[in-house]
N, C-alpha and C. Protein backbone atom coordinates (compact mmCIF):
# COMPACT_ATOMS: atom_id res chain seq x y z
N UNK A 1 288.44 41.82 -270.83
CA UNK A 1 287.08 42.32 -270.87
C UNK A 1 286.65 42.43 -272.33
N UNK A 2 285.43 41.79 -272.24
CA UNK A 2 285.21 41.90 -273.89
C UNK A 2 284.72 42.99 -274.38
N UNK A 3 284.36 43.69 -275.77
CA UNK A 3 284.06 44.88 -276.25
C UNK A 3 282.68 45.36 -276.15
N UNK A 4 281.39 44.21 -275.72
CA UNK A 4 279.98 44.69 -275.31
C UNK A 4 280.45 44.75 -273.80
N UNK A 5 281.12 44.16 -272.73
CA UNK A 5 281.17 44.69 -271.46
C UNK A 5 281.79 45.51 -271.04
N UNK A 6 282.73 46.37 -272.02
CA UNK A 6 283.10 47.43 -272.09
C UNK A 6 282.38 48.63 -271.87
N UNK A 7 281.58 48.33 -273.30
CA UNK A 7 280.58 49.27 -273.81
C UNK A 7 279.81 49.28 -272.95
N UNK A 8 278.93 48.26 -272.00
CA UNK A 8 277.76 48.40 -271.23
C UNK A 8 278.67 49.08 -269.70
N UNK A 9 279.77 48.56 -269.40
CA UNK A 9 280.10 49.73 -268.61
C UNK A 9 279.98 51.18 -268.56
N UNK A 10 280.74 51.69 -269.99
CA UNK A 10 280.66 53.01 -269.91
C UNK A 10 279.25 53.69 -270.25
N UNK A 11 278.73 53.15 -270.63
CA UNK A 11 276.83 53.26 -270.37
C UNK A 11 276.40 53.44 -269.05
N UNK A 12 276.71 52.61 -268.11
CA UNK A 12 276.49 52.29 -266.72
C UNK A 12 277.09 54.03 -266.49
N UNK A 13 278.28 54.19 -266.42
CA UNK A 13 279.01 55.11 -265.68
C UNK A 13 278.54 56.64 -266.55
N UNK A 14 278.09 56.89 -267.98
CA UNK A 14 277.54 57.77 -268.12
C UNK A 14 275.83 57.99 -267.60
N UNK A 15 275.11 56.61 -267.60
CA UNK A 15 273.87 57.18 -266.87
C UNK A 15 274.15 57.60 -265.60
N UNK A 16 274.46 57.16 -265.10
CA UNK A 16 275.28 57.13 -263.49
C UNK A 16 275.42 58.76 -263.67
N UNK A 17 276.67 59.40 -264.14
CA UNK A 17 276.47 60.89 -264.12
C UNK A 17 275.68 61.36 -264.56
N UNK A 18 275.18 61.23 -265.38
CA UNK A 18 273.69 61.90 -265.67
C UNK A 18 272.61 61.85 -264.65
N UNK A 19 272.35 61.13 -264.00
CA UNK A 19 271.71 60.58 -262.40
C UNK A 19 272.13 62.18 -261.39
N UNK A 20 273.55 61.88 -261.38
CA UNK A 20 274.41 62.92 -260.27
C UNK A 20 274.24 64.26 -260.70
N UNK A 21 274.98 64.76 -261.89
CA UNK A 21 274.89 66.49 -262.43
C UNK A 21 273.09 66.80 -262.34
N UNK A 22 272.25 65.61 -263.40
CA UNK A 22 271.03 67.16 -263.52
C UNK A 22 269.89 66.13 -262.53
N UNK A 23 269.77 64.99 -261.60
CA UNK A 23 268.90 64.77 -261.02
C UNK A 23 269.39 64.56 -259.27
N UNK A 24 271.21 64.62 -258.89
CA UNK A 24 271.46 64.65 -257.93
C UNK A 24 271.33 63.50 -257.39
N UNK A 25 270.78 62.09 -257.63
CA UNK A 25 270.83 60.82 -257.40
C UNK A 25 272.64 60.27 -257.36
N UNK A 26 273.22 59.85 -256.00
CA UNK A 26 274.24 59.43 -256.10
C UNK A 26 274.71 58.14 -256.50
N UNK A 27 273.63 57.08 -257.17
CA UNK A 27 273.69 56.21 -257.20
C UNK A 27 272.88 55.35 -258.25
N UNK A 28 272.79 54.47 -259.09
CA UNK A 28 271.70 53.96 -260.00
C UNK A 28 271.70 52.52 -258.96
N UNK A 29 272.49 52.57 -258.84
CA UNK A 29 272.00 50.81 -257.42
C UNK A 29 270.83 50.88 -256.61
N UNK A 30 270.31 49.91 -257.16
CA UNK A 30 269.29 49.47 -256.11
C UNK A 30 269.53 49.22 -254.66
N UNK A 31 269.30 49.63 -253.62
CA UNK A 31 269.70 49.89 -252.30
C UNK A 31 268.68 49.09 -251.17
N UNK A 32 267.49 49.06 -252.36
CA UNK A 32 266.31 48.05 -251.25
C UNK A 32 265.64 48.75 -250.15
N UNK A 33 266.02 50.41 -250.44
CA UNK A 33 265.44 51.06 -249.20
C UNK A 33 264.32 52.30 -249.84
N UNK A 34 263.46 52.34 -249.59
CA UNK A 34 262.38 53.82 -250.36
C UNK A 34 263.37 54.69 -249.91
N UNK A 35 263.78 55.03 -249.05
CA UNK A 35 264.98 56.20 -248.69
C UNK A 35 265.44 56.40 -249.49
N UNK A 36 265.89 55.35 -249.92
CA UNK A 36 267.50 55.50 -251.12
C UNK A 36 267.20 55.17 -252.35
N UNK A 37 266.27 54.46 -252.55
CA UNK A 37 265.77 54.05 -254.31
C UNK A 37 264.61 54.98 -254.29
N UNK A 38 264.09 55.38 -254.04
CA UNK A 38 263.17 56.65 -254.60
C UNK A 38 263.00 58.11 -254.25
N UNK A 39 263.55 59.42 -255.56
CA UNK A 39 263.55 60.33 -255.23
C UNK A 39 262.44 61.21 -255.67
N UNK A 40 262.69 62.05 -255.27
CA UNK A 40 261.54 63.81 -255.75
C UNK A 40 262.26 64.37 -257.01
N UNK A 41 262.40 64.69 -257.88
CA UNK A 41 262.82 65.28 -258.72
C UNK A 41 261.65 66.36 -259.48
N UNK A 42 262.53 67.48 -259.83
CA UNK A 42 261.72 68.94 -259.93
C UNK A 42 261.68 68.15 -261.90
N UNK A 43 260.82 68.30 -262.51
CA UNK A 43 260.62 68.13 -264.54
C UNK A 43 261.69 69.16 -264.80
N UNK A 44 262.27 70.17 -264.71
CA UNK A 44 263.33 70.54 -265.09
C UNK A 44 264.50 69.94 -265.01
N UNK A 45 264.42 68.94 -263.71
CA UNK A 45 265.64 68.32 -263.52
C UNK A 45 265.80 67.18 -264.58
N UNK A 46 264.52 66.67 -264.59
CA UNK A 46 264.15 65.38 -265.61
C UNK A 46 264.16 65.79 -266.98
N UNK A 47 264.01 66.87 -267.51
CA UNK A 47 264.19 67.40 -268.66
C UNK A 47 265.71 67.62 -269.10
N UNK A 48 266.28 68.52 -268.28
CA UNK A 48 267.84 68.44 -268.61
C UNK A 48 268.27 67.19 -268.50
N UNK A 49 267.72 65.81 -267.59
CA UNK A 49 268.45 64.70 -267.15
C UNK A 49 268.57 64.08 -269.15
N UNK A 50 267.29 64.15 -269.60
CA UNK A 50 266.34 63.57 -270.90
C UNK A 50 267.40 64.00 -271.73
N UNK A 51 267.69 65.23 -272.07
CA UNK A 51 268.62 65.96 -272.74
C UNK A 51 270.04 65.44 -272.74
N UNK A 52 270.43 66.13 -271.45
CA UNK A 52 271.57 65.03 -271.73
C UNK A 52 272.08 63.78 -272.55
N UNK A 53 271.02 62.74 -272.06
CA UNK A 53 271.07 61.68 -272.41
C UNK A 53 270.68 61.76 -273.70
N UNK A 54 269.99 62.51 -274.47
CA UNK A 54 269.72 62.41 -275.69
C UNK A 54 271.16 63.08 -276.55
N UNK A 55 271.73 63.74 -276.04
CA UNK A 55 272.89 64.73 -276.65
C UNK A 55 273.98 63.49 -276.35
N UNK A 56 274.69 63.31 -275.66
CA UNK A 56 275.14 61.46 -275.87
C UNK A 56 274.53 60.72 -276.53
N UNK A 57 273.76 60.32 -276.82
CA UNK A 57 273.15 59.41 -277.79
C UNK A 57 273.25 59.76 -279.03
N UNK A 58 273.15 60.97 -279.55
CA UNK A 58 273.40 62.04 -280.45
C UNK A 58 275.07 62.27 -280.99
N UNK A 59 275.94 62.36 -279.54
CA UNK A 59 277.10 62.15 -280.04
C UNK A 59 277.65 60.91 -280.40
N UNK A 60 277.37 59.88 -279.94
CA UNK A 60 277.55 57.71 -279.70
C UNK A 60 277.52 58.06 -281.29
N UNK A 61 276.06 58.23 -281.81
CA UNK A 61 275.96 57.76 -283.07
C UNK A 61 276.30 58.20 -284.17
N UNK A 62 276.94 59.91 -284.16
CA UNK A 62 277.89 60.82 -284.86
C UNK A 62 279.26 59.91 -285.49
N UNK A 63 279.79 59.73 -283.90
CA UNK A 63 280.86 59.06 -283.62
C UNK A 63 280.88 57.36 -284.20
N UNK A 64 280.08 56.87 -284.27
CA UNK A 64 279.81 55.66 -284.67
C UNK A 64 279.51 55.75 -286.05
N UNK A 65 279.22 57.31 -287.19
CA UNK A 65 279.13 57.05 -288.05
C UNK A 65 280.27 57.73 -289.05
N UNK A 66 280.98 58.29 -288.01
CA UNK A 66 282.60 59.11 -288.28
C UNK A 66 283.61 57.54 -288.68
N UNK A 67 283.41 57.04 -287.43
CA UNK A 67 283.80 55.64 -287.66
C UNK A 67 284.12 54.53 -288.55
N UNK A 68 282.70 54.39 -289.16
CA UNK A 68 282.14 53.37 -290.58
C UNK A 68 282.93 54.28 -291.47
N UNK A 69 282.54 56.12 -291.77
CA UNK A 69 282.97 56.15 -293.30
C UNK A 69 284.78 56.12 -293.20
N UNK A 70 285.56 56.34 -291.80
CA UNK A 70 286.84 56.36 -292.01
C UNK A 70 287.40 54.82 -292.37
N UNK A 71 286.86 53.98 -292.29
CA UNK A 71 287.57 52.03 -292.40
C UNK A 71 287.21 52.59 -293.96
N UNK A 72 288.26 51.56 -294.64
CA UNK A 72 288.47 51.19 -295.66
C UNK A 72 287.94 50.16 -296.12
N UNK A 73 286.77 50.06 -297.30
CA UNK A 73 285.96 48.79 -297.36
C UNK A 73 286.64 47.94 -298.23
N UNK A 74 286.62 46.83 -298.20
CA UNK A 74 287.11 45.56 -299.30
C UNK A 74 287.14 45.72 -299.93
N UNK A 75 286.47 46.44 -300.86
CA UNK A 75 286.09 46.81 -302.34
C UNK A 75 286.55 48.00 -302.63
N UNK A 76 287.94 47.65 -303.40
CA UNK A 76 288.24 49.58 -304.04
C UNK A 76 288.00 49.48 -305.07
N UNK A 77 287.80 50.89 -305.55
CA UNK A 77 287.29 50.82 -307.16
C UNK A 77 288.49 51.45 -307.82
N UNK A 78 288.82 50.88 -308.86
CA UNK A 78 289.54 50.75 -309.93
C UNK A 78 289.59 52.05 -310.86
């Protein structure tokens, strides 16, 4: 498995819980049914859902910049 279908997995599987904990949606699949692909959700739910997802995004790019300064660049200085 390569390292973007990695990555777009665990994307998949964190919206996915984010869906379940603050909007209760068991599913991001399209199902083809109004039953099952479209819900009611209370703006609090959609607000914490927003949050979430922004606080991951928040941590991704922490972590992604913890990352860069720990590698060792080509260039040492003398």
């Amino acid at each position: 498995m390569t390292h973007t279908a990695k990555t777009a997995r665990q994307l998949d599987q964190l919206l996915a819980q984010i869906a379940l904990d603050h909007l209760f949606i068991e599913t991001l699949e399209t199902r083809n049914s109004d039953r099952l692909d479209f819900h009611d959700v209370s703006v609090w739910a959609v607000q914490s859902a927003l949050m979430a997802a922004y606080q991951a995004g928040l941590a991704a790019g922490q972590n992604a910049t913890s990352k860069a300064t720990d590698q060792p660049t080509s260039q040492q200085a003398t």
